[in-house]
C-alpha atoms as a PDB file:
ATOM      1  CA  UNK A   1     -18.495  38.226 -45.548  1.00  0.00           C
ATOM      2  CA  UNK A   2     -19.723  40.090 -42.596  1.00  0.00           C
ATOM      3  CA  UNK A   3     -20.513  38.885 -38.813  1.00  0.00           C
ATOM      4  CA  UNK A   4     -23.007  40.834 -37.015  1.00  0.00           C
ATOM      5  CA  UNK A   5     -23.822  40.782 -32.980  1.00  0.00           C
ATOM      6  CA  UNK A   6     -26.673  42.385 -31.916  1.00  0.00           C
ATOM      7  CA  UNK A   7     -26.549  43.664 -27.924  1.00  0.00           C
ATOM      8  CA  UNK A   8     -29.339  45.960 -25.802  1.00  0.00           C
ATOM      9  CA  UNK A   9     -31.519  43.753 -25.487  1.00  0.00           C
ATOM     10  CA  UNK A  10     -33.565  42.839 -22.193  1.00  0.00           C
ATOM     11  CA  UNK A  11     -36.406  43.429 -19.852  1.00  0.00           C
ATOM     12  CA  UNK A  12     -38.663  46.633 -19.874  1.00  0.00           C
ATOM     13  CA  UNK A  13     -42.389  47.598 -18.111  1.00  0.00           C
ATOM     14  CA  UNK A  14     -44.853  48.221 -21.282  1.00  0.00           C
ATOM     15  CA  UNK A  15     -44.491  51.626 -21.972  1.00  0.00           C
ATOM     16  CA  UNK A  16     -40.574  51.921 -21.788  1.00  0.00           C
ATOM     17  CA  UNK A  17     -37.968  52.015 -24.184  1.00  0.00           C
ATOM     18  CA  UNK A  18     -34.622  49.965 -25.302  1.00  0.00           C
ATOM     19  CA  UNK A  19     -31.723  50.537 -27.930  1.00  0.00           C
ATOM     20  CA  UNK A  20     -30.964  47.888 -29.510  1.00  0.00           C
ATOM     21  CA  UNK A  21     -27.315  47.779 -31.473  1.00  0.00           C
ATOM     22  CA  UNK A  22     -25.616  45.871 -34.304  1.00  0.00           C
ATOM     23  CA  UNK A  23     -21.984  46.091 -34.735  1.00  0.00           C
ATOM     24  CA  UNK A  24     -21.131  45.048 -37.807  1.00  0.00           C
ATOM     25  CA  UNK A  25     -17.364  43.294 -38.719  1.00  0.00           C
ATOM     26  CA  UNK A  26     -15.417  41.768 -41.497  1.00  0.00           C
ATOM     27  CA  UNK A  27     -16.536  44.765 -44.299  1.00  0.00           C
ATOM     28  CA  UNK A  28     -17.893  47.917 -43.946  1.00  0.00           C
ATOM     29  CA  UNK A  29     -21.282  48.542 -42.608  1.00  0.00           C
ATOM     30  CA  UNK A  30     -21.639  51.252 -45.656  1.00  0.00           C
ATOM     31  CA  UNK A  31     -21.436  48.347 -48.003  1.00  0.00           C
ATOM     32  CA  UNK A  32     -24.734  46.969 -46.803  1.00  0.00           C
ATOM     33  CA  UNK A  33     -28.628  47.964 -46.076  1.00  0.00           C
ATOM     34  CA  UNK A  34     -30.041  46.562 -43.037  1.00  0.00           C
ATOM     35  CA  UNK A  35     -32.455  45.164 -41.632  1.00  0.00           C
ATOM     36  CA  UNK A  36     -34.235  44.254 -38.138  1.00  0.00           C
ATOM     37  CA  UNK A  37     -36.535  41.544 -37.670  1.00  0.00           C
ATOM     38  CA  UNK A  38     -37.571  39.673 -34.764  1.00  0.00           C
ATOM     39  CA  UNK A  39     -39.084  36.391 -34.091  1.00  0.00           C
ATOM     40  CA  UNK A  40     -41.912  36.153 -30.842  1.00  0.00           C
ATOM     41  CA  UNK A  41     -42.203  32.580 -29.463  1.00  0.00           C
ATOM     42  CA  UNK A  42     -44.320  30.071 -31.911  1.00  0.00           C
ATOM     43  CA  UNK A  43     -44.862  33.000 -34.362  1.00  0.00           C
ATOM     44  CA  UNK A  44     -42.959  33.046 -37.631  1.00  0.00           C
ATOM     45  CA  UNK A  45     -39.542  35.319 -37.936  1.00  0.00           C
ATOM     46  CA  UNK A  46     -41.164  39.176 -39.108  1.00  0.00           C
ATOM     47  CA  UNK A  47     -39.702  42.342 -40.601  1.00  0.00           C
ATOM     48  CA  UNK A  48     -39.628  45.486 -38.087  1.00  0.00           C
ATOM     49  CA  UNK A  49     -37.643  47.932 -39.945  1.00  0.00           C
ATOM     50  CA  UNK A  50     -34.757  48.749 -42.467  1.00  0.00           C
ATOM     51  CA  UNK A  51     -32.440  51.420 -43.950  1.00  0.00           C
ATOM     52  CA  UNK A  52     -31.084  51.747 -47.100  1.00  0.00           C
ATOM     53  CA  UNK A  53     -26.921  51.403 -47.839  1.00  0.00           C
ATOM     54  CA  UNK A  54     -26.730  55.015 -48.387  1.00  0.00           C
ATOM     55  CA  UNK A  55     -28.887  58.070 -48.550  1.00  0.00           C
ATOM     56  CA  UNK A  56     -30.800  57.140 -45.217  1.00  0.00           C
ATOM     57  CA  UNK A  57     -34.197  55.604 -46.625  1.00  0.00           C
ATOM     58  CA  UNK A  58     -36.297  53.648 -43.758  1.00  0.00           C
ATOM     59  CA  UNK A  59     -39.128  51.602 -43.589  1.00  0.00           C
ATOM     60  CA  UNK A  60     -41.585  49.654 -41.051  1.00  0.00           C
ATOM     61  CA  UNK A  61     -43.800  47.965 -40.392  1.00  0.00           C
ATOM     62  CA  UNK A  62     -46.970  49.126 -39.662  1.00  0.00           C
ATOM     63  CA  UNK A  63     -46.865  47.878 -35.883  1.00  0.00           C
ATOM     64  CA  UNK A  64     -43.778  49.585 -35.132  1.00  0.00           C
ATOM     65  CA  UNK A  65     -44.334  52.557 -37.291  1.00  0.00           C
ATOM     66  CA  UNK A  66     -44.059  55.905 -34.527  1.00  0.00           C
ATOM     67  CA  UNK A  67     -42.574  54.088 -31.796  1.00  0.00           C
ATOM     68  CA  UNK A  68     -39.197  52.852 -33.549  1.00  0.00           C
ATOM     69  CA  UNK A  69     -36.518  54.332 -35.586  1.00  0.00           C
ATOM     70  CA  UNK A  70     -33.672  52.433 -37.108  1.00  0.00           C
ATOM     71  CA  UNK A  71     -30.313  54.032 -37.342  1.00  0.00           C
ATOM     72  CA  UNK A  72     -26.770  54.096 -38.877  1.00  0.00           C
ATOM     73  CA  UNK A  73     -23.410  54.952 -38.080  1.00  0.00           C
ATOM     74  CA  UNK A  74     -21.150  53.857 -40.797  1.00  0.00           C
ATOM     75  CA  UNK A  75     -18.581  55.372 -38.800  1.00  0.00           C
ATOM     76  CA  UNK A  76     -19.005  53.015 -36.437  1.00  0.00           C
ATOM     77  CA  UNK A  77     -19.947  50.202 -38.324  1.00  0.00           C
ATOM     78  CA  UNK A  78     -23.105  50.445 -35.922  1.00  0.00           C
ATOM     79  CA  UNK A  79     -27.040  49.821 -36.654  1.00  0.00           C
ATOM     80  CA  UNK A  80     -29.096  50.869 -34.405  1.00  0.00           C
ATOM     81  CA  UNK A  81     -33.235  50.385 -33.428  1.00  0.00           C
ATOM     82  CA  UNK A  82     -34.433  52.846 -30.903  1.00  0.00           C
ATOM     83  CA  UNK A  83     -37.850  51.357 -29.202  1.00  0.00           C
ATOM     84  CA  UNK A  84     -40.119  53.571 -27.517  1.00  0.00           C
ATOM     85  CA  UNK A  85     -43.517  52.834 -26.174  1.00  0.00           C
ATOM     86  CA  UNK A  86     -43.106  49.401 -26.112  1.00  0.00           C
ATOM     87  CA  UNK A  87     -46.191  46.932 -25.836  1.00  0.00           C
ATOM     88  CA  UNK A  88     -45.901  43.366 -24.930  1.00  0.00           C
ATOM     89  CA  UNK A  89     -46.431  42.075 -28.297  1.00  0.00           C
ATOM     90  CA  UNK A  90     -43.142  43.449 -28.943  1.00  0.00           C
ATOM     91  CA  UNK A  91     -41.617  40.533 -26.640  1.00  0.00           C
ATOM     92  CA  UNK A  92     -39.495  38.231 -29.381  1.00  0.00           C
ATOM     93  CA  UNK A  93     -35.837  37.956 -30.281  1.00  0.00           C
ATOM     94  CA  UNK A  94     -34.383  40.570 -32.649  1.00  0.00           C
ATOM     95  CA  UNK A  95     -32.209  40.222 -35.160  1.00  0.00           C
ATOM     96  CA  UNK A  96     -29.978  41.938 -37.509  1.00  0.00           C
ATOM     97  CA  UNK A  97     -29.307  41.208 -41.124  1.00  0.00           C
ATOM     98  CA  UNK A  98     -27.513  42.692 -43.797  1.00  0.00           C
ATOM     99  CA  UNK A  99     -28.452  43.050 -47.533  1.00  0.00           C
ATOM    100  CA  UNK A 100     -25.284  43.961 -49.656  1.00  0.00           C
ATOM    101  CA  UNK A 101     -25.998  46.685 -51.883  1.00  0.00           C
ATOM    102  CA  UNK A 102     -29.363  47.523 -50.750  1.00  0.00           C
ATOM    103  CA  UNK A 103     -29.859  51.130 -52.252  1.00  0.00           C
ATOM    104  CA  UNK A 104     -33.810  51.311 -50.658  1.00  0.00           C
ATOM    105  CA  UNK A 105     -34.520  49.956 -47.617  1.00  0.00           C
ATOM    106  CA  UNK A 106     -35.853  46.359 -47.901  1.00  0.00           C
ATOM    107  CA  UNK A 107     -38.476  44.154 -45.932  1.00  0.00           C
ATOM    108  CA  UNK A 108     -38.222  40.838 -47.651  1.00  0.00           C
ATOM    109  CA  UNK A 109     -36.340  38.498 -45.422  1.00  0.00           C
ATOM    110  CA  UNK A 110     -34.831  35.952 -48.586  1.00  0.00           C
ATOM    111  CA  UNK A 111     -32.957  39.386 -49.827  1.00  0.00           C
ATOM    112  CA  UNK A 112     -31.089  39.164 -46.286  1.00  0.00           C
ATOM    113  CA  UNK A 113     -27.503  37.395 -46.696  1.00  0.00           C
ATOM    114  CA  UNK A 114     -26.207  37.645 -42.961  1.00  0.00           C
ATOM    115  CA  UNK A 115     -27.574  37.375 -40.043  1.00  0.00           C
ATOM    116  CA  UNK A 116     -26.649  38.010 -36.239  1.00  0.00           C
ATOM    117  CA  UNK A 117     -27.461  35.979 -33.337  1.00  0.00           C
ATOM    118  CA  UNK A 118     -30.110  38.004 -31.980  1.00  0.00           C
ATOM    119  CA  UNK A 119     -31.139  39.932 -29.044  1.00  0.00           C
ATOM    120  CA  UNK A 120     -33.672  38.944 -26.481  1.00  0.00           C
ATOM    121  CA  UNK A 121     -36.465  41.343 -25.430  1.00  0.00           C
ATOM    122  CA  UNK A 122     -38.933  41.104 -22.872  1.00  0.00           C
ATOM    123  CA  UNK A 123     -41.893  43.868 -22.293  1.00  0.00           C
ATOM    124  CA  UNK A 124     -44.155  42.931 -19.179  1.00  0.00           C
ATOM    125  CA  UNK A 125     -47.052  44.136 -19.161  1.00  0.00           C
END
């Protein structure tokens, strides 16, 4: 199986930006599509944005589309979502996931086998 951590997480003005990072360990990162989703306090967990195992396929969500861009480094075993012009309804706790096999990039939570802890981040307005 694989363990992911998610880091980069913290507190930014509304307007700012934040990298957030997944380091992937146990198998290769290149094995996997993944995922970010994040969870805002009494709201249900949501999807933010994927990419697909290989060939580099993303997706968001419509709230995020233009202001963030997921990321891979198989190298590295790294994910990465870069967060730009961030609002304060993007306060919640992110998370990385990984979807073995995923050849397009996929929003539907169940097809998520692992999970990290997640990251907590904070826009003020």
């Amino acid at each position: 199986q694989v363990q992911l951590v998610e880091s980069g997480g913290g507190l930014v003005q509304a307007g700012g930006s934040l990298k957030l990072s997944c380091v992937a360990s146990g198998r290769p990162v290149s094995w996997y599509g993944m995922g970010w989703f994040r969870q805002a306090p009494g709201k249900e967990r949501e999807f933010v944005a994927a990419i697909a195992a290989t060939g580099g396929r993303t997706v968001y969500a419509e709230s995020v589309k233009g202001r963030f861009t997921v990321s891979r480094d198989n190298t590295k075993n790294m994910v990465y979502l870069q967060m730009n012009s961030l609002k304060p309804e993007d306060t919640a706790v992110y998370y990385c996931a990984a979807d073995y096999r995923a050849v397009v990039p996929v929003a539907t939570q169940n097809s998520y086998e692992y999970w990290g802890q997640g990251t907590q981040v904070t826009v003020s307005s």
